[in-house]
Protein backbone atom coordinates (compact mmCIF):
# COMPACT_ATOMS: atom_id res chain seq x y z
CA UNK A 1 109.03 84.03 113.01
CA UNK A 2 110.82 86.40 115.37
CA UNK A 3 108.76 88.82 116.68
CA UNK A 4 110.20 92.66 116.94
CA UNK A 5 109.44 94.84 119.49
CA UNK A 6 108.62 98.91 119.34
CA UNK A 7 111.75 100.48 121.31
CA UNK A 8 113.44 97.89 120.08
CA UNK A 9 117.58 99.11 118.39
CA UNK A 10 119.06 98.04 115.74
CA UNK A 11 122.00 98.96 114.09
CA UNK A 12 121.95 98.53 110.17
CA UNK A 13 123.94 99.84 107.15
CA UNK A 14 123.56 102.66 104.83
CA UNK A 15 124.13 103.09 101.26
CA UNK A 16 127.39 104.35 102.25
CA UNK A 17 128.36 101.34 104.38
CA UNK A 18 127.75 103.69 107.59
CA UNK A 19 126.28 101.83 110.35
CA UNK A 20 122.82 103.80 111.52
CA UNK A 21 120.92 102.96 114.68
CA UNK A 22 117.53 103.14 114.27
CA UNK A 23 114.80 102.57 116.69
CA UNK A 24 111.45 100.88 115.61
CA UNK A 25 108.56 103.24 116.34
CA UNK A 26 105.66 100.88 114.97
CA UNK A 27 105.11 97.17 113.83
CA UNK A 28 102.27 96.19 111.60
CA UNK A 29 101.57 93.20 109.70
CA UNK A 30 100.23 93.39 105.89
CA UNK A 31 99.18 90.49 103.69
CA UNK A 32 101.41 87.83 105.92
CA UNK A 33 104.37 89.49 106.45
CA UNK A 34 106.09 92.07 108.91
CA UNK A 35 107.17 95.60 108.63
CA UNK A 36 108.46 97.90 111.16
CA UNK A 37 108.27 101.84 110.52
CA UNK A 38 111.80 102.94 112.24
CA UNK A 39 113.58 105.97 112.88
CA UNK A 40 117.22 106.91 113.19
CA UNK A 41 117.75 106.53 117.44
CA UNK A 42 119.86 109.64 117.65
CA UNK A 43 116.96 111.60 115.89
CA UNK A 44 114.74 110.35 118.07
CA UNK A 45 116.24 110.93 121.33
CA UNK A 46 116.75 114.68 120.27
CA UNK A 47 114.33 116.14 117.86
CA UNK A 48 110.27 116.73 118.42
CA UNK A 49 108.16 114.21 116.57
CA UNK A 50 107.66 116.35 113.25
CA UNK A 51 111.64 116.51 112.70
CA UNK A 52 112.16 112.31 112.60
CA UNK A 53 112.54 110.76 109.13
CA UNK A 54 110.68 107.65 109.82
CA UNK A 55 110.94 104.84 106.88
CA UNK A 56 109.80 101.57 106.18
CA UNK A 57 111.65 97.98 106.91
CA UNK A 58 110.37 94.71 106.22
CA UNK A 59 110.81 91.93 108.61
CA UNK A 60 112.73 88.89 107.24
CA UNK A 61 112.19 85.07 108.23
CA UNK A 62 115.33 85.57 110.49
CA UNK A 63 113.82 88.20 112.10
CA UNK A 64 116.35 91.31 110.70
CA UNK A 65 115.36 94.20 109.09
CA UNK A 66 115.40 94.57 105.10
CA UNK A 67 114.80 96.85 102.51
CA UNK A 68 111.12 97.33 100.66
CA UNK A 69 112.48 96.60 97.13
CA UNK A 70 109.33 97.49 94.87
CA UNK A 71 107.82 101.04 95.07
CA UNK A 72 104.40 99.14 94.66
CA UNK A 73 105.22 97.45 98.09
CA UNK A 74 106.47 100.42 99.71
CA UNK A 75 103.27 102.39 99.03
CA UNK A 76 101.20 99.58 100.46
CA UNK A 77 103.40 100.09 103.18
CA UNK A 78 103.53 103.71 103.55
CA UNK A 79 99.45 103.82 103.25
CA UNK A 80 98.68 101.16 105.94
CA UNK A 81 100.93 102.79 108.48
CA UNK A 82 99.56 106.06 107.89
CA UNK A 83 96.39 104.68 108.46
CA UNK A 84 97.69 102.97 111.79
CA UNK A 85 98.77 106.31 112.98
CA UNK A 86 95.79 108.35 112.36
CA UNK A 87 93.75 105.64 114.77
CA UNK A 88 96.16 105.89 116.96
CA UNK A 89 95.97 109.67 117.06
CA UNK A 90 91.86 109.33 117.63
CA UNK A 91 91.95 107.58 120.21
């Protein structure tokens, strides 16, 4: 499985069919498979931490980013890397 790196761009598609870079921020790994929490790279480079919208990606076997399609996944999702930052903020 390809492996994707924090810092790491990618360029992906909208609703709208506008192509977005975004910039992954964190990985983590639930129950076997691979998300990455992104944000949009322009955003990043410009705004202080509280003004990114950061959202959830899963990782597919190819290694690209995809869509969360259930809102019972996406929670899961949302929770564990909320968790992952607050230890991160501890420490």
């Amino acid at each position: 499985m390809a492996k994707i790196e924090v810092g790491e761009v990618f360029t992906i598609s909208d609703e709208n069919d506008q192509e977005q870079e975004v910039e992954v921020l964190a990985t983590l790994t639930l129950e076997g498979t691979d998300y990455a929490a992104v944000g949009f790279a322009d955003d990043i480079h410009s705004e202080t931490e509280d003004d990114i919208d950061i959202f959830f990606l899963k990782v597919d076997e190819e290694g690209d980013l995809a869509a969360i399609e259930s809102d019972e996944e996406f929670d899961k999702v949302s929770t564990a890397f909320d968790e992952l930052m607050d230890e991160e903020e501890v420490e």
